[in-house]
PDB file of N, CA and C in Angstrom:
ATOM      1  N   UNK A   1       0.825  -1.196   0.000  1.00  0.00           N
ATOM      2  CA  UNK A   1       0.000   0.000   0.000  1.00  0.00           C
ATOM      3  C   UNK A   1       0.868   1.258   0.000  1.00  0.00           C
ATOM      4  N   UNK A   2       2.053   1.069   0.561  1.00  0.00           N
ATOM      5  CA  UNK A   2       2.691   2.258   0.719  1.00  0.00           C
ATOM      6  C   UNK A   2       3.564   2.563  -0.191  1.00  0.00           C
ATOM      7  N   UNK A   3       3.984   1.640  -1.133  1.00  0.00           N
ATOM      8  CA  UNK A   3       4.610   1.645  -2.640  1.00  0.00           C
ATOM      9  C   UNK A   3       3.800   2.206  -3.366  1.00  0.00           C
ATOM     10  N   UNK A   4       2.550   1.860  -3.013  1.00  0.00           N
ATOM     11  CA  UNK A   4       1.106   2.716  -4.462  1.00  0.00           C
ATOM     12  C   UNK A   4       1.243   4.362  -4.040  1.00  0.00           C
ATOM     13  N   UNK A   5       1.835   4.683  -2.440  1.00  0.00           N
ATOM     14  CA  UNK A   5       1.313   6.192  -2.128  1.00  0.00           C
ATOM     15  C   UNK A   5       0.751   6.209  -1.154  1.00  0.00           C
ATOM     16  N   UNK A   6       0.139   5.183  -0.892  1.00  0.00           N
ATOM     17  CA  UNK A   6      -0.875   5.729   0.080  1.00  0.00           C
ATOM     18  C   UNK A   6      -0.485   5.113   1.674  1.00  0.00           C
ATOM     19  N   UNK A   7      -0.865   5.796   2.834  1.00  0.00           N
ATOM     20  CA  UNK A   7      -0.417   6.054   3.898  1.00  0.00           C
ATOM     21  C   UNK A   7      -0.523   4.474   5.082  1.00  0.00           C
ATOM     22  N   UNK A   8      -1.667   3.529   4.095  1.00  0.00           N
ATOM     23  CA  UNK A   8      -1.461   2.407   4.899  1.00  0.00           C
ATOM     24  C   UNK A   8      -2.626   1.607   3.920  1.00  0.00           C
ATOM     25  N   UNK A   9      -3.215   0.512   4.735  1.00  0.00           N
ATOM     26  CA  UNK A   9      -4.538  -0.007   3.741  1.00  0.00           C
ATOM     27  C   UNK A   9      -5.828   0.161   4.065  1.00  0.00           C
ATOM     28  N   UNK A  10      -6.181   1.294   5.169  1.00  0.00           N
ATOM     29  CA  UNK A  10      -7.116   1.687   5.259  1.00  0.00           C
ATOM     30  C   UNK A  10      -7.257   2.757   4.322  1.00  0.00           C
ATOM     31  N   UNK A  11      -6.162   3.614   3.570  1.00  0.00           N
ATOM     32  CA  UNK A  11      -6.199   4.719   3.445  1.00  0.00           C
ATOM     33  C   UNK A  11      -6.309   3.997   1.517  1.00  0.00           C
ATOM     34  N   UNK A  12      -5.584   2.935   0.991  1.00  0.00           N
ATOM     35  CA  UNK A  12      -6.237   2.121  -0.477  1.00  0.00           C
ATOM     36  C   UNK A  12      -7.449   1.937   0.002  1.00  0.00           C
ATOM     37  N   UNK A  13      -8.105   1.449   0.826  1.00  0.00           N
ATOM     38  CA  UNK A  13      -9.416   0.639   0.229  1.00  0.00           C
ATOM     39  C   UNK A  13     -10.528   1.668   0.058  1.00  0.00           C
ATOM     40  N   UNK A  14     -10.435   2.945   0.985  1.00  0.00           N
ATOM     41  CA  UNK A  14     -11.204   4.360   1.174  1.00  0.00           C
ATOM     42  C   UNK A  14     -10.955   4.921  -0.812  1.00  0.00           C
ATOM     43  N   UNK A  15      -9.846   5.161  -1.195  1.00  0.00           N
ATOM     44  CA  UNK A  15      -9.548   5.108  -2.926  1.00  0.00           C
ATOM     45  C   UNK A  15     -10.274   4.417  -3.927  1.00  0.00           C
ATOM     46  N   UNK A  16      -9.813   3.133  -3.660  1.00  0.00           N
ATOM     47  CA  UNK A  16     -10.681   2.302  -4.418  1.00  0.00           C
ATOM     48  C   UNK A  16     -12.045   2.386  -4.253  1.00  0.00           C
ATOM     49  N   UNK A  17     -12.841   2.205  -3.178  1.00  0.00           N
ATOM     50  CA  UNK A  17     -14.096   2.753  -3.016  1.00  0.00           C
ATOM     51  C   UNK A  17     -14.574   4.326  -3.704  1.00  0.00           C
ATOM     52  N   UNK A  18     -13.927   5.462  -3.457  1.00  0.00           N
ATOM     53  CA  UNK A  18     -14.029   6.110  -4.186  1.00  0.00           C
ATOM     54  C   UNK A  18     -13.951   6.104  -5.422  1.00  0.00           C
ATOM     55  N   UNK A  19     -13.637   5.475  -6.385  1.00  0.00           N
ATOM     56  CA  UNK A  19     -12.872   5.015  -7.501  1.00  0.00           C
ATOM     57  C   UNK A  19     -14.459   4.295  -8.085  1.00  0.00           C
ATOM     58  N   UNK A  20     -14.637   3.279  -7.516  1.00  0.00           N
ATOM     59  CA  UNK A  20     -16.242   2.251  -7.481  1.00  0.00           C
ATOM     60  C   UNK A  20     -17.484   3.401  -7.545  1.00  0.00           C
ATOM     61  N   UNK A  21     -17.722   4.128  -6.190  1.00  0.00           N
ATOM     62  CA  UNK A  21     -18.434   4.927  -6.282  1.00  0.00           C
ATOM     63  C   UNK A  21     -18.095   6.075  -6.863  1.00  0.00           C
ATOM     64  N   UNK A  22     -18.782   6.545  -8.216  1.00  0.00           N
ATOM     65  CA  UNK A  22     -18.607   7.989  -8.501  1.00  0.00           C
ATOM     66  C   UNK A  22     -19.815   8.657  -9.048  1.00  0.00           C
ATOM     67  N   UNK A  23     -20.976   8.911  -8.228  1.00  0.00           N
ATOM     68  CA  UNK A  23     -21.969   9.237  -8.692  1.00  0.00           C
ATOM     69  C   UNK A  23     -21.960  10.896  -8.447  1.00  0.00           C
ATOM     70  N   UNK A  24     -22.280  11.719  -9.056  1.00  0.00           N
ATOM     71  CA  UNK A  24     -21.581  13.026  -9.072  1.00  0.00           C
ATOM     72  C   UNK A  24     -23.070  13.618  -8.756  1.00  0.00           C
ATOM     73  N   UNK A  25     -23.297  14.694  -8.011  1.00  0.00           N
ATOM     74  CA  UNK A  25     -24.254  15.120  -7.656  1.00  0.00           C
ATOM     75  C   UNK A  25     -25.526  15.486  -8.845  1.00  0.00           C
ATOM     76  N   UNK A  26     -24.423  15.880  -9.647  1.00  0.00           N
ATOM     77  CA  UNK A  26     -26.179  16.046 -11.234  1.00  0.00           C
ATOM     78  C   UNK A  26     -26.949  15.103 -11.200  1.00  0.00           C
ATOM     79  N   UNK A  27     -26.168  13.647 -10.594  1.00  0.00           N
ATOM     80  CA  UNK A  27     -26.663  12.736 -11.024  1.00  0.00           C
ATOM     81  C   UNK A  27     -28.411  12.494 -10.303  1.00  0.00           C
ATOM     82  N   UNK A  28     -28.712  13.351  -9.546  1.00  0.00           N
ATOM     83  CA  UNK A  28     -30.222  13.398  -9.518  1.00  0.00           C
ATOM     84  C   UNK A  28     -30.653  14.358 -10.144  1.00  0.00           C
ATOM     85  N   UNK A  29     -30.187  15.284 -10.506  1.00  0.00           N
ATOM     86  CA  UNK A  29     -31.250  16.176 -11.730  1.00  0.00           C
ATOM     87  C   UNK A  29     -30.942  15.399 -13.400  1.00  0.00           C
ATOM     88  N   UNK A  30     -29.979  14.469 -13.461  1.00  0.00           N
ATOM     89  CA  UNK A  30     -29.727  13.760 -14.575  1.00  0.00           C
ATOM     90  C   UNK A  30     -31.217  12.329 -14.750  1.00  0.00           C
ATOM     91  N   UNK A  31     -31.955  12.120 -13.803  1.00  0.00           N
ATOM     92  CA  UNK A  31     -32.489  11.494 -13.577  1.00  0.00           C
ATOM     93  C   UNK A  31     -33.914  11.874 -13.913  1.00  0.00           C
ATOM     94  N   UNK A  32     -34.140  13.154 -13.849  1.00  0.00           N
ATOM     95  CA  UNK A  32     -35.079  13.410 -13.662  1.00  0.00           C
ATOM     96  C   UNK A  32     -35.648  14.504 -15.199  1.00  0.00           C
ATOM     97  N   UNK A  33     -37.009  14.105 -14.890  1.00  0.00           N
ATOM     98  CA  UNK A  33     -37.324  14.192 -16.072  1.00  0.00           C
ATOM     99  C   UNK A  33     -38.722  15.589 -16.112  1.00  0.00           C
ATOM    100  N   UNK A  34     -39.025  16.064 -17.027  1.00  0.00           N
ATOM    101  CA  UNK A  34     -40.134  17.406 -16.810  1.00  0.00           C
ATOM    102  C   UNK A  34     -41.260  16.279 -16.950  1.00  0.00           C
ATOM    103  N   UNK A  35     -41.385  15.048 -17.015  1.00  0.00           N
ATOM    104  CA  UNK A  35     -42.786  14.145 -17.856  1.00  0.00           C
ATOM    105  C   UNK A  35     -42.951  13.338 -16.119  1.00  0.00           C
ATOM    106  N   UNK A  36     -42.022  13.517 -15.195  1.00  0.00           N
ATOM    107  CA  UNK A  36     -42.034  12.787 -14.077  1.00  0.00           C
ATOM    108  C   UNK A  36     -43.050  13.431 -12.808  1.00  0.00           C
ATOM    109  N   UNK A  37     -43.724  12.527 -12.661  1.00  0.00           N
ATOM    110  CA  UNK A  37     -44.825  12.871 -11.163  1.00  0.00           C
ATOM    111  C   UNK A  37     -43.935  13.410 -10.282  1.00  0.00           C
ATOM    112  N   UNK A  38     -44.971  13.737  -9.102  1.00  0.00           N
ATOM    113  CA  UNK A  38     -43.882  13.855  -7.775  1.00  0.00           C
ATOM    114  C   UNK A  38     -43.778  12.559  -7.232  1.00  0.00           C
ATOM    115  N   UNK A  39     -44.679  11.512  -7.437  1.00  0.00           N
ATOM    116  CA  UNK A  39     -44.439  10.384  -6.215  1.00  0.00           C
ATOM    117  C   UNK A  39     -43.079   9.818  -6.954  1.00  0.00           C
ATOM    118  N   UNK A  40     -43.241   9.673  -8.568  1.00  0.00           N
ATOM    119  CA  UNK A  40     -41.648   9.230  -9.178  1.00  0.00           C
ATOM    120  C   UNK A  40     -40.586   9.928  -8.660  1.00  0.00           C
ATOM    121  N   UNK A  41     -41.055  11.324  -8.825  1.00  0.00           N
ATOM    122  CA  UNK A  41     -39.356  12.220  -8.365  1.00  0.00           C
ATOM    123  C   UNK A  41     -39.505  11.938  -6.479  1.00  0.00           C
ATOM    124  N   UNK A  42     -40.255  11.832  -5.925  1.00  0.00           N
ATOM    125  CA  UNK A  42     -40.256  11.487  -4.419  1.00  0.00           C
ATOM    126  C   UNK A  42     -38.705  10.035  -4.526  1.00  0.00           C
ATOM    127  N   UNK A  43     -39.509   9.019  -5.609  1.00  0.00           N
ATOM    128  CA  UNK A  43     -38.873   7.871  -5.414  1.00  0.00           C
ATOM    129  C   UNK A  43     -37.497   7.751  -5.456  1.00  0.00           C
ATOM    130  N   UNK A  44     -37.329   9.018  -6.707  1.00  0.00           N
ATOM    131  CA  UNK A  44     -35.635   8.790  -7.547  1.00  0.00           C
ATOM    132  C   UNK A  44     -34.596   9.979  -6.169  1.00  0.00           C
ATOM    133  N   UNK A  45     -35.356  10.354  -5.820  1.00  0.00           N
ATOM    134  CA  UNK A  45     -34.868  11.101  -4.681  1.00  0.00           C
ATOM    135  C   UNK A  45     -34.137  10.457  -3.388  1.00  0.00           C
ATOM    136  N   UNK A  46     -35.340   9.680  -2.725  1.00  0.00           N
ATOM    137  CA  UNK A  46     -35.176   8.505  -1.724  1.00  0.00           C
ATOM    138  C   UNK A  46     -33.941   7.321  -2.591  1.00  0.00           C
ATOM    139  N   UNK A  47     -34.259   7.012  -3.930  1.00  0.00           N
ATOM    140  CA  UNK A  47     -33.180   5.814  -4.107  1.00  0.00           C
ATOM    141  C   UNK A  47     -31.550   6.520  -4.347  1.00  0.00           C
ATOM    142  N   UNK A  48     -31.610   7.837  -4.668  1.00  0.00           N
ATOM    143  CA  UNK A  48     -30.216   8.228  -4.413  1.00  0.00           C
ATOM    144  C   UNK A  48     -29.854   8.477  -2.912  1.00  0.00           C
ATOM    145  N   UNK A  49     -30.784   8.846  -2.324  1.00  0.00           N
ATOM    146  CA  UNK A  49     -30.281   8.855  -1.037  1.00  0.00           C
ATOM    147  C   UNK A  49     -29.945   7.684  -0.087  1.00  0.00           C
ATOM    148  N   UNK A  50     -30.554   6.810  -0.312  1.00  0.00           N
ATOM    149  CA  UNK A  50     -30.439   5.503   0.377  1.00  0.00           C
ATOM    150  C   UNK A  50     -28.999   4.400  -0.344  1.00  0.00           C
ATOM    151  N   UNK A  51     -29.013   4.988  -1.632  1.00  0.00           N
ATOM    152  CA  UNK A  51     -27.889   4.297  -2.546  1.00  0.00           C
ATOM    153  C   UNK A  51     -26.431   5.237  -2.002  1.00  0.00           C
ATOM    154  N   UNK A  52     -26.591   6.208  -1.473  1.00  0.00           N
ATOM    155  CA  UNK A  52     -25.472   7.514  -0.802  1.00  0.00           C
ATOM    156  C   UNK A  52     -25.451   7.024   0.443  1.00  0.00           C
ATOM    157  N   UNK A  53     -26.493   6.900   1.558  1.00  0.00           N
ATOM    158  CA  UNK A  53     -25.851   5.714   2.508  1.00  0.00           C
ATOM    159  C   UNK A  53     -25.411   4.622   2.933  1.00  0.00           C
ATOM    160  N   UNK A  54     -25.762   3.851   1.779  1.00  0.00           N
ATOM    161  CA  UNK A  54     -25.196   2.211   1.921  1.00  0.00           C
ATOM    162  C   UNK A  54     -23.950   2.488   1.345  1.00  0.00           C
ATOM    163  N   UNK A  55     -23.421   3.792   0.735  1.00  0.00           N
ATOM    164  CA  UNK A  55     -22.222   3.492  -0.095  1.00  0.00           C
ATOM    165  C   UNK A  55     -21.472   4.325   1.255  1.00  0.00           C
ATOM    166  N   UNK A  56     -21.872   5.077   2.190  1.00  0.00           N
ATOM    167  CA  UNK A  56     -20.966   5.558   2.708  1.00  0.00           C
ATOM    168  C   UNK A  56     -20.911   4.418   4.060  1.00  0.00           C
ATOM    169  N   UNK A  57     -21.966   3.969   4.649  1.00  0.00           N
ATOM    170  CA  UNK A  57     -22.037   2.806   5.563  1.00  0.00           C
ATOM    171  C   UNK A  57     -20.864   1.504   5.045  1.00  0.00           C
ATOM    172  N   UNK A  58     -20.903   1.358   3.695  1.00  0.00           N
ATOM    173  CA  UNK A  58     -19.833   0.500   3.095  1.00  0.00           C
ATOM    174  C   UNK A  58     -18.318   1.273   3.470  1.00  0.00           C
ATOM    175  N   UNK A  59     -18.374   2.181   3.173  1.00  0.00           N
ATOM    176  CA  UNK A  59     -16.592   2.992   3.615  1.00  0.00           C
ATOM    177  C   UNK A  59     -16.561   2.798   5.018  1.00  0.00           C
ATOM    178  N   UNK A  60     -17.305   3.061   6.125  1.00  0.00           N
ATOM    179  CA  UNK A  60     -16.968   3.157   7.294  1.00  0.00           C
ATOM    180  C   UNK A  60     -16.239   2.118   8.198  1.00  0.00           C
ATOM    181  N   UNK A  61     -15.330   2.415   9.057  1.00  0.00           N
ATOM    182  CA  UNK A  61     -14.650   1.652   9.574  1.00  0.00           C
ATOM    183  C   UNK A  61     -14.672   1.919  10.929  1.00  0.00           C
ATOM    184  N   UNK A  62     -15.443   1.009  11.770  1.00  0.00           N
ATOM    185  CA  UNK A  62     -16.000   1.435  13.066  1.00  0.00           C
ATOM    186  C   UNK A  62     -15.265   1.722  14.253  1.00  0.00           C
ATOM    187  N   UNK A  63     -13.776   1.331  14.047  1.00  0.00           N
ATOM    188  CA  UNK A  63     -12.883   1.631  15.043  1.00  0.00           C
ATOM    189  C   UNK A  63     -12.475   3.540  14.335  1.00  0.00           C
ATOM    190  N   UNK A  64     -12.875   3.450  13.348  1.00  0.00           N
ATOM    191  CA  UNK A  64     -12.082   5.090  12.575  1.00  0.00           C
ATOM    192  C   UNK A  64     -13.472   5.603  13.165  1.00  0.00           C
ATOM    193  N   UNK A  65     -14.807   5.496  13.337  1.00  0.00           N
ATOM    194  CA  UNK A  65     -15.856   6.027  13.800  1.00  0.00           C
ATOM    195  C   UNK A  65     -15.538   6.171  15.395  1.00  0.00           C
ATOM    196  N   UNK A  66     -15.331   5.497  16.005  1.00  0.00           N
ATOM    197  CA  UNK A  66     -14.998   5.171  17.509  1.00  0.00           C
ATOM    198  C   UNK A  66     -14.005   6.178  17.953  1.00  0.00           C
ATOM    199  N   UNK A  67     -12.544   6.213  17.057  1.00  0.00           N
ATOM    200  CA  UNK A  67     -11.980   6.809  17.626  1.00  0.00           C
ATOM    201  C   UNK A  67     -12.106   8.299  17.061  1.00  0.00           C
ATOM    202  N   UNK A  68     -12.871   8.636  16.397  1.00  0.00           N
ATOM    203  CA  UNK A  68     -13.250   9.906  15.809  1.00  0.00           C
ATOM    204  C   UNK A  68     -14.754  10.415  17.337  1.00  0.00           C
ATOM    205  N   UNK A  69     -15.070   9.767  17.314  1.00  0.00           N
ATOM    206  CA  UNK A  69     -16.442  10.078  18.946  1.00  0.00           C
ATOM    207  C   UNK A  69     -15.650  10.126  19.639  1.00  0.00           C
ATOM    208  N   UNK A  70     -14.595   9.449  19.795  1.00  0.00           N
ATOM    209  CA  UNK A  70     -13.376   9.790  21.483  1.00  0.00           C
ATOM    210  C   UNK A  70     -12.806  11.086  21.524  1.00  0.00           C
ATOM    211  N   UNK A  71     -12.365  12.004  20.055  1.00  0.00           N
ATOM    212  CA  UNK A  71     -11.931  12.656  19.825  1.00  0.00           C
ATOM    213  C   UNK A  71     -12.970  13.630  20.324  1.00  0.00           C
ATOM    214  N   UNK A  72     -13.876  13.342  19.524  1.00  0.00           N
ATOM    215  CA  UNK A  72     -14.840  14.363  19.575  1.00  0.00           C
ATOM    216  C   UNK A  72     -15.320  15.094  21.524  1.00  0.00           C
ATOM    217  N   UNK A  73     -15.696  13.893  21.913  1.00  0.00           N
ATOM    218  CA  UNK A  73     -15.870  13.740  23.287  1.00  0.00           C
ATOM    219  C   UNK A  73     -14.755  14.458  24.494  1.00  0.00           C
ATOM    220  N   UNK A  74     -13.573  14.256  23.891  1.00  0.00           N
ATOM    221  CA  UNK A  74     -12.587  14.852  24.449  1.00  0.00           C
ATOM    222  C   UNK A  74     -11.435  15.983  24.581  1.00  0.00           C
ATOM    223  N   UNK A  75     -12.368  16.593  23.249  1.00  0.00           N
ATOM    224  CA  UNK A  75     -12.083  17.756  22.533  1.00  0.00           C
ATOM    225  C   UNK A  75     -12.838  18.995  23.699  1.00  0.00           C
ATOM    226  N   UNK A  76     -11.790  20.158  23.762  1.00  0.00           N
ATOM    227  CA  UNK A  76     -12.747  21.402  24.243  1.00  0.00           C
ATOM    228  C   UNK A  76     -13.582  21.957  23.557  1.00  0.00           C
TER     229      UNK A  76
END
């Protein structure tokens, strides 16, 4: 990992994931259409958003969450 650049292998797999995910924010007005209801645009709304948390729930690394709340907690 540290021959590619990067600082360890938490810090590749966070890359590569980025790399996998690249849905760029247009990508809900790219979706959407002037011929679309609201309950459709309700839907395409909710499935980017729910497709934006499983992809960030997929990056997370619960000891990097943990020790980021310790920080937080122990911060002035």
């Amino acid at each position: 990992c540290k021959r590619l650049g990067f600082s360890g292998y938490q810090d590749l797999k966070i890359a590569l994931a980025q790399e996998i995910v690249q849905e760029p924010v247009q990508h809900i007005h790219e979706e959407m259409s002037p011929d679309d209801d609201i309950e459709v645009i309700i839907r395409k709304v909710f499935r980017t958003n729910i497709s934006g948390l499983t992809d960030t729930f997929q990056l997370l690394d619960p000891a990097d969450v943990e020790k980021a709340a310790e920080m937080i907690h122990s911060a002035d």
